[in-house]
PDB file of N, CA and C in Angstrom:
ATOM      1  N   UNK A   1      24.503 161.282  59.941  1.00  0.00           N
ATOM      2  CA  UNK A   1      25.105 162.478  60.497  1.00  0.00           C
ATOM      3  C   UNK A   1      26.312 162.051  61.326  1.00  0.00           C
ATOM      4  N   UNK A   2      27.194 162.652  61.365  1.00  0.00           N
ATOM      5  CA  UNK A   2      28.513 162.509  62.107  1.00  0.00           C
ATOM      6  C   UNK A   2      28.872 163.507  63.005  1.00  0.00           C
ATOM      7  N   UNK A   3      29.157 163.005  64.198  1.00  0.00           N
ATOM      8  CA  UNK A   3      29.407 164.030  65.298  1.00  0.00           C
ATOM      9  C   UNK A   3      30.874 164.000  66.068  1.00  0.00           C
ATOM     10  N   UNK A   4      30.685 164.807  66.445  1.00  0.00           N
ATOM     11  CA  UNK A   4      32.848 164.918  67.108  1.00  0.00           C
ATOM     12  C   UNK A   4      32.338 165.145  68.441  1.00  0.00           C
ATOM     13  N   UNK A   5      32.365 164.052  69.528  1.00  0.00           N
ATOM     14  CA  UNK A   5      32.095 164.212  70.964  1.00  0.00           C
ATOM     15  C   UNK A   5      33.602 164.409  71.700  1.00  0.00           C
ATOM     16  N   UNK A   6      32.912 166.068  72.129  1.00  0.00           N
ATOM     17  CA  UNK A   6      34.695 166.484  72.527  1.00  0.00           C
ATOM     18  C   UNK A   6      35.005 166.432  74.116  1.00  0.00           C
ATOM     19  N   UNK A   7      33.980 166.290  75.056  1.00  0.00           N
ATOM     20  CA  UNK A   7      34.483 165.906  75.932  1.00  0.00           C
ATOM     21  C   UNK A   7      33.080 165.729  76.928  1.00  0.00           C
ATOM     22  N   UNK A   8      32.818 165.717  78.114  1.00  0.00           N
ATOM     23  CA  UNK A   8      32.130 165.369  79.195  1.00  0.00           C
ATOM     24  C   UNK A   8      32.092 166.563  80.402  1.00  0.00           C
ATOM     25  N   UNK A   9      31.296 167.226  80.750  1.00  0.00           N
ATOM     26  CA  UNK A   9      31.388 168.477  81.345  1.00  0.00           C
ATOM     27  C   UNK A   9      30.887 168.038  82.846  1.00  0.00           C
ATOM     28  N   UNK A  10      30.129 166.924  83.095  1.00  0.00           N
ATOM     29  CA  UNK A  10      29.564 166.839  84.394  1.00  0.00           C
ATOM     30  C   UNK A  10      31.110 166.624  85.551  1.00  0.00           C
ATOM     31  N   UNK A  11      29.833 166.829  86.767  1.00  0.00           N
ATOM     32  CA  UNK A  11      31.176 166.678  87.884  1.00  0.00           C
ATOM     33  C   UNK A  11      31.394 165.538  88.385  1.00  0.00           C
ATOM     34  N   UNK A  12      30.101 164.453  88.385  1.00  0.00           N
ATOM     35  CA  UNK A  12      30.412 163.139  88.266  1.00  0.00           C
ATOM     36  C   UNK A  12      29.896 162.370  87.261  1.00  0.00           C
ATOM     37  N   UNK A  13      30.500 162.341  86.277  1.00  0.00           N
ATOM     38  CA  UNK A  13      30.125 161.453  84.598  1.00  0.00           C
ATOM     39  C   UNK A  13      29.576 159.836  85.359  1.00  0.00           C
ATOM     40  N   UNK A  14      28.643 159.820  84.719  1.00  0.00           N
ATOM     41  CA  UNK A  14      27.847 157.933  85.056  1.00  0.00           C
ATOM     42  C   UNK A  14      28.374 157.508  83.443  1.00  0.00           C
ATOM     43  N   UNK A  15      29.122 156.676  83.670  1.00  0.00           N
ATOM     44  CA  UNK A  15      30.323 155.538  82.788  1.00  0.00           C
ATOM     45  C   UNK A  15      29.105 154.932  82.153  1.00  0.00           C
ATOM     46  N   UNK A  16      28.356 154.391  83.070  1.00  0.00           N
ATOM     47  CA  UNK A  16      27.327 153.617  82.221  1.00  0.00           C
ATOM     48  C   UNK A  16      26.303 154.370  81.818  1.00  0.00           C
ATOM     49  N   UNK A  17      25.994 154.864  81.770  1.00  0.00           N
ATOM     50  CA  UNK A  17      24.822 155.860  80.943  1.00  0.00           C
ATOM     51  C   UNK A  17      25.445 156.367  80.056  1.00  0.00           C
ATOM     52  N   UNK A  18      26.550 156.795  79.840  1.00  0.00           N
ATOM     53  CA  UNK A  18      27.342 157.244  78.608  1.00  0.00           C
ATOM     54  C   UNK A  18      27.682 156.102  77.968  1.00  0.00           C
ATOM     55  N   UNK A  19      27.905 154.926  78.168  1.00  0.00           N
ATOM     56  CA  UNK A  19      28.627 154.091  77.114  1.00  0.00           C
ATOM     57  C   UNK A  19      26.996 153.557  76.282  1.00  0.00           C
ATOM     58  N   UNK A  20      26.410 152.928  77.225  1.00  0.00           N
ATOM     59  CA  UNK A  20      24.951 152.970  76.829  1.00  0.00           C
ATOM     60  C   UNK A  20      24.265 153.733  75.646  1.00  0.00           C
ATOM     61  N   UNK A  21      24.195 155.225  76.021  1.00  0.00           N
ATOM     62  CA  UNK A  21      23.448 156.376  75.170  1.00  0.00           C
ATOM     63  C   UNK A  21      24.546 155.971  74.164  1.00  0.00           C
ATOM     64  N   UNK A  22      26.000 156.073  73.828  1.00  0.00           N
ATOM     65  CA  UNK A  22      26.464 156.446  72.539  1.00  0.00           C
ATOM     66  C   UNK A  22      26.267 154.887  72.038  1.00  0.00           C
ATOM     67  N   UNK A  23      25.897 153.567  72.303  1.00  0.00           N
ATOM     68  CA  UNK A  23      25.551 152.531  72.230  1.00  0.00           C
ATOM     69  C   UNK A  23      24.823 152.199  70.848  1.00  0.00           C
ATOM     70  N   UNK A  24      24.040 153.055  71.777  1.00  0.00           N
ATOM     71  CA  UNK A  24      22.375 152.900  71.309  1.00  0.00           C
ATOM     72  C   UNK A  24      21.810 154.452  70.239  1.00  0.00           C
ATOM     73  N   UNK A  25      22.607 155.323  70.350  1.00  0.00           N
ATOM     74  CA  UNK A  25      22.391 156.501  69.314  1.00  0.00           C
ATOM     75  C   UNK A  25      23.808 156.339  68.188  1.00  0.00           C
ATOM     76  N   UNK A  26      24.627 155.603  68.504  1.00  0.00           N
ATOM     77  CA  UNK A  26      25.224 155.565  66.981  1.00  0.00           C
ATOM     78  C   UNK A  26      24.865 154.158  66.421  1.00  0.00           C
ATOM     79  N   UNK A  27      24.975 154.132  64.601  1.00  0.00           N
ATOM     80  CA  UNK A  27      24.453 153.446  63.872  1.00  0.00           C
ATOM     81  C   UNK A  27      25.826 152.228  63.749  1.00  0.00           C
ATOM     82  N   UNK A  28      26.790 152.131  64.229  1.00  0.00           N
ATOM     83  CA  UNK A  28      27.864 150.986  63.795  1.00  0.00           C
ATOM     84  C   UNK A  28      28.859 150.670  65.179  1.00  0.00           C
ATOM     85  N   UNK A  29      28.417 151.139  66.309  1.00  0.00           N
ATOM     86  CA  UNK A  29      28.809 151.218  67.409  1.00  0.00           C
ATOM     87  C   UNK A  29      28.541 149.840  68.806  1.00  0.00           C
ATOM     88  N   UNK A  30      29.145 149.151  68.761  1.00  0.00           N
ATOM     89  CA  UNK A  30      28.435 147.894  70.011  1.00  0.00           C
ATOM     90  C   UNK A  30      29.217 148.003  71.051  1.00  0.00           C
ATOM     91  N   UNK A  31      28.266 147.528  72.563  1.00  0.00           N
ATOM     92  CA  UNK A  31      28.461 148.045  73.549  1.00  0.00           C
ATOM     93  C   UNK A  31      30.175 147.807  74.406  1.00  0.00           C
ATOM     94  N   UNK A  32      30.733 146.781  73.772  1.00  0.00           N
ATOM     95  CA  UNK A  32      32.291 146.801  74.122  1.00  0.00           C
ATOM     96  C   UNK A  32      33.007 147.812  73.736  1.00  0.00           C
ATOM     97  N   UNK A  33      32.904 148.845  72.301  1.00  0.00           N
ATOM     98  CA  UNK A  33      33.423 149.547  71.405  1.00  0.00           C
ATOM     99  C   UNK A  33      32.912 151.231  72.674  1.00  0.00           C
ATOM    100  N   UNK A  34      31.694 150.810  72.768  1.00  0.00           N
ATOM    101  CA  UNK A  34      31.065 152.101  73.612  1.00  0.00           C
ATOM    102  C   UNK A  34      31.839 152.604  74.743  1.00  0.00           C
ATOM    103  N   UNK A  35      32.429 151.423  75.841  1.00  0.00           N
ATOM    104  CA  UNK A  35      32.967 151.502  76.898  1.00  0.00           C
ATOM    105  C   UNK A  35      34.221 152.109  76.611  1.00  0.00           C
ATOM    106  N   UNK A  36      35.020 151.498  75.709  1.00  0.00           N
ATOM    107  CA  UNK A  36      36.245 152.121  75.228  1.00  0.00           C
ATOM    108  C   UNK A  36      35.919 153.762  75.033  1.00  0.00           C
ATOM    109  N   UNK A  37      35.160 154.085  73.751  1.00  0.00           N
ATOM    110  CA  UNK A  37      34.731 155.417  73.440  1.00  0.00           C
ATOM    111  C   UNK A  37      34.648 155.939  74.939  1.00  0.00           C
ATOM    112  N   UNK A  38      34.061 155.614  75.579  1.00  0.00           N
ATOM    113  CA  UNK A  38      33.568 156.133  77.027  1.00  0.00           C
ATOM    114  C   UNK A  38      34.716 157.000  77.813  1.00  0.00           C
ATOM    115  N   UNK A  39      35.670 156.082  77.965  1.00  0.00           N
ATOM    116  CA  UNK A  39      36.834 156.185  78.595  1.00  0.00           C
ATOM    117  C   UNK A  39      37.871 157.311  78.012  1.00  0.00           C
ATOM    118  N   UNK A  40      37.689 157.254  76.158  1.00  0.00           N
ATOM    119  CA  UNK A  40      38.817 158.020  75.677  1.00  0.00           C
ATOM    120  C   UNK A  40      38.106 159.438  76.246  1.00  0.00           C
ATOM    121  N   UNK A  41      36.927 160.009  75.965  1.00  0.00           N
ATOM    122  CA  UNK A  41      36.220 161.342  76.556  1.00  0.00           C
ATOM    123  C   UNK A  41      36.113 161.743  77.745  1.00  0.00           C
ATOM    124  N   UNK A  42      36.155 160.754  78.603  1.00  0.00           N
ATOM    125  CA  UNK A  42      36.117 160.847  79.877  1.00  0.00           C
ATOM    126  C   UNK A  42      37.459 161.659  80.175  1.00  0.00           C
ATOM    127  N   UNK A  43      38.828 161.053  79.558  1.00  0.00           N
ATOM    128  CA  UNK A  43      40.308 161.437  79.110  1.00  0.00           C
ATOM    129  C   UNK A  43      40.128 162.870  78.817  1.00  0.00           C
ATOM    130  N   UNK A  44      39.250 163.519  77.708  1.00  0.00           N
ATOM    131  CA  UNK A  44      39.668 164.642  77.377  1.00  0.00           C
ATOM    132  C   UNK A  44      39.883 164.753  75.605  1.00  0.00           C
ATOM    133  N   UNK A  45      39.633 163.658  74.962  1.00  0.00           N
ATOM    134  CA  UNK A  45      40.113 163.450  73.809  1.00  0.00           C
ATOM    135  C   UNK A  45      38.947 163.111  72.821  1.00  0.00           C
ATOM    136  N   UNK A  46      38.640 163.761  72.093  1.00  0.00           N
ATOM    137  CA  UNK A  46      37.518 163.443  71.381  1.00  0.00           C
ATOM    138  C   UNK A  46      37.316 162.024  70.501  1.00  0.00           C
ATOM    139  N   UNK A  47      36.215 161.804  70.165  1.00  0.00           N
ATOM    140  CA  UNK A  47      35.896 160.777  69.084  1.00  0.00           C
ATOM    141  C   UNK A  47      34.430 160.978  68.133  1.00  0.00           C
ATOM    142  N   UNK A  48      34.872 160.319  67.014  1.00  0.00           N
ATOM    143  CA  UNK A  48      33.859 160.549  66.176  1.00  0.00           C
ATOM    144  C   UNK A  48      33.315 159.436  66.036  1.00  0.00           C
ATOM    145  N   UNK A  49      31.542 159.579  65.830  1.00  0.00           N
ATOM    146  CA  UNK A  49      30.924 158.732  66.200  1.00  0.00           C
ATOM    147  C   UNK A  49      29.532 159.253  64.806  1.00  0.00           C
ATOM    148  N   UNK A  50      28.891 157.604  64.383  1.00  0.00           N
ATOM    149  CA  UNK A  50      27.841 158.173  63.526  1.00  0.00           C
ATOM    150  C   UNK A  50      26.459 157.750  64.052  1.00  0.00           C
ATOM    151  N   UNK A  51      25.607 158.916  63.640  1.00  0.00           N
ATOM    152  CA  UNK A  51      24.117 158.528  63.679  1.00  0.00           C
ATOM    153  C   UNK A  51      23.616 158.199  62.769  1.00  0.00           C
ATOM    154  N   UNK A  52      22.188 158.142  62.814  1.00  0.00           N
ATOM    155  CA  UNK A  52      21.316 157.786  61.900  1.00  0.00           C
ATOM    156  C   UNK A  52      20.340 159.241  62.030  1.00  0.00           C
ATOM    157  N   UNK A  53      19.591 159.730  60.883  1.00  0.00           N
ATOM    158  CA  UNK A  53      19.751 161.136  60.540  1.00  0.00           C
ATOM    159  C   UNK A  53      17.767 161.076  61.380  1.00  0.00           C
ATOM    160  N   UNK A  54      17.519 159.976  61.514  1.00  0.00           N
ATOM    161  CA  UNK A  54      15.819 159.854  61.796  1.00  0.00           C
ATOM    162  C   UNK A  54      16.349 159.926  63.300  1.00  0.00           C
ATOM    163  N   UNK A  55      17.043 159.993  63.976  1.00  0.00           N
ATOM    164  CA  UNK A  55      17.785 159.904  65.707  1.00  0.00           C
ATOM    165  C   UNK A  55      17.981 161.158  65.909  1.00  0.00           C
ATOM    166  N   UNK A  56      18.246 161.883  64.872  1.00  0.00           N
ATOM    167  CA  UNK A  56      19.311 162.622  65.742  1.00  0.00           C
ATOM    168  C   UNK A  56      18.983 164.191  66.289  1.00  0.00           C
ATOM    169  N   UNK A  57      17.433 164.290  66.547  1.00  0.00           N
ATOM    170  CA  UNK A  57      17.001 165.235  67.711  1.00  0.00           C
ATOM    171  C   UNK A  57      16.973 163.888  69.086  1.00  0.00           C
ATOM    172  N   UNK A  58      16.731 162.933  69.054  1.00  0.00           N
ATOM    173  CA  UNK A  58      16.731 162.565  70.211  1.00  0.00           C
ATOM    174  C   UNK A  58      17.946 162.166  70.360  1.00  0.00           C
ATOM    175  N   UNK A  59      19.112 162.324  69.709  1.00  0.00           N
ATOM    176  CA  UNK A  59      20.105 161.997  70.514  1.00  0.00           C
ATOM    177  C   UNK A  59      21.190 162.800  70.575  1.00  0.00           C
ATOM    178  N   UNK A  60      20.886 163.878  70.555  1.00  0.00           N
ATOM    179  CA  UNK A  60      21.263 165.055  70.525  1.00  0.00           C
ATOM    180  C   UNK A  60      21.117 165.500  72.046  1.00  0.00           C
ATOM    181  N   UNK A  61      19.363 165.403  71.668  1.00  0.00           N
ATOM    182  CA  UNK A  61      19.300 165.406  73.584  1.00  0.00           C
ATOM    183  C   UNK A  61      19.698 164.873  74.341  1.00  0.00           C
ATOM    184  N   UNK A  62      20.015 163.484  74.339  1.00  0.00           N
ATOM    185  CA  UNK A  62      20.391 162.765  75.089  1.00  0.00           C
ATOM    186  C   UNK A  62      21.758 162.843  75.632  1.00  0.00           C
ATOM    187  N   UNK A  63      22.728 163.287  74.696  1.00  0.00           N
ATOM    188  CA  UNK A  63      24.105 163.881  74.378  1.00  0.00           C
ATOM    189  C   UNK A  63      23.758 164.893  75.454  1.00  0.00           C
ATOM    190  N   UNK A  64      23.361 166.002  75.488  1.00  0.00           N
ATOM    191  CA  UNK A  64      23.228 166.699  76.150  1.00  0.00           C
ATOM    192  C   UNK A  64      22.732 167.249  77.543  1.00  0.00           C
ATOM    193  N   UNK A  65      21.798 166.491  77.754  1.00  0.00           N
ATOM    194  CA  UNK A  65      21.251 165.782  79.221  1.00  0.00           C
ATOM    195  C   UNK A  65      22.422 164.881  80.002  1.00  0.00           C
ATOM    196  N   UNK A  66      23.478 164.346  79.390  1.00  0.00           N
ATOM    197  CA  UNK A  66      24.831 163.782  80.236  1.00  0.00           C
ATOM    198  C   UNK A  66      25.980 164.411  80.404  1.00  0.00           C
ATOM    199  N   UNK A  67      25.486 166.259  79.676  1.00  0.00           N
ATOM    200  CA  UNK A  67      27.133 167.149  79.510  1.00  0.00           C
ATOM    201  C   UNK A  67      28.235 166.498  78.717  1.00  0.00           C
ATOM    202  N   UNK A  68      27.910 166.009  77.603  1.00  0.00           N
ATOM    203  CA  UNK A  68      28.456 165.708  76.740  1.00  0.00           C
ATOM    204  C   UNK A  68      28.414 166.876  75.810  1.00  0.00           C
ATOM    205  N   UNK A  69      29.656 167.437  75.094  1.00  0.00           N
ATOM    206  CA  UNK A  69      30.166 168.621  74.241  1.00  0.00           C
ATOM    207  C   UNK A  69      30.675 167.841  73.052  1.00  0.00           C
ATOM    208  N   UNK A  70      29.834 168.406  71.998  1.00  0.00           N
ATOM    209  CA  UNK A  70      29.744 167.640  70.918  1.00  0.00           C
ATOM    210  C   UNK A  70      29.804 168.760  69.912  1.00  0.00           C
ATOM    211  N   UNK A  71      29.833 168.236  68.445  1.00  0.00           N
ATOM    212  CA  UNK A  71      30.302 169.499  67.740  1.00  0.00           C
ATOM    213  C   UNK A  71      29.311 168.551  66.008  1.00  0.00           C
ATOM    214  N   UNK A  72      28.832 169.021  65.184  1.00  0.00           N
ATOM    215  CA  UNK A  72      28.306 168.176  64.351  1.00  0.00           C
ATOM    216  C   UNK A  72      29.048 167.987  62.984  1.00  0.00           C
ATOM    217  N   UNK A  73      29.712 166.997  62.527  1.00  0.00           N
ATOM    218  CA  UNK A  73      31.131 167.499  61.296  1.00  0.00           C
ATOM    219  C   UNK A  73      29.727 167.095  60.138  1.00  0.00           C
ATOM    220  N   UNK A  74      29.047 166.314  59.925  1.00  0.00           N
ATOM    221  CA  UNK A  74      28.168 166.518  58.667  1.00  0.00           C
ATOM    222  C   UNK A  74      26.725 166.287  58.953  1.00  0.00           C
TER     223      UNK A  74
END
């Protein structure tokens, strides 16, 4: 499944719990690549990112428990 994470809604975003969660819930993603991702959303600018299709109620939630605004492209 492929998702379009469009931005970060909290009032203070935790850097590391977000680079982490998209870490560890996308399937081709490692944790240097995460931090970057981290930063472009934090910005305002989306990125697309893939799961694995057996994940993705729990990381959906997880997405969502950090105010992360996400959108699902397949």
């Amino acid at each position: 499944m492929k998702l379009n994470l469009l931005s970060c809604d909290a009032v203070r975003p935790d850097r590391r719990a977000i680079s982490k969660c998209i870490a560890e819930i996308s399937s081709n993603i490692d944790e240097s690549l995460s931090i970057e991702l981290t930063s472009i959303i934090l910005e305002g600018d989306p990125v697309d990112i893939e799961i694995e299709d057996k994940n993705s109620g729990s990381a959906l939630r997880a997405l969502r428990k950090l105010n992360i605004d996400y959108e699902i492209i397949e």
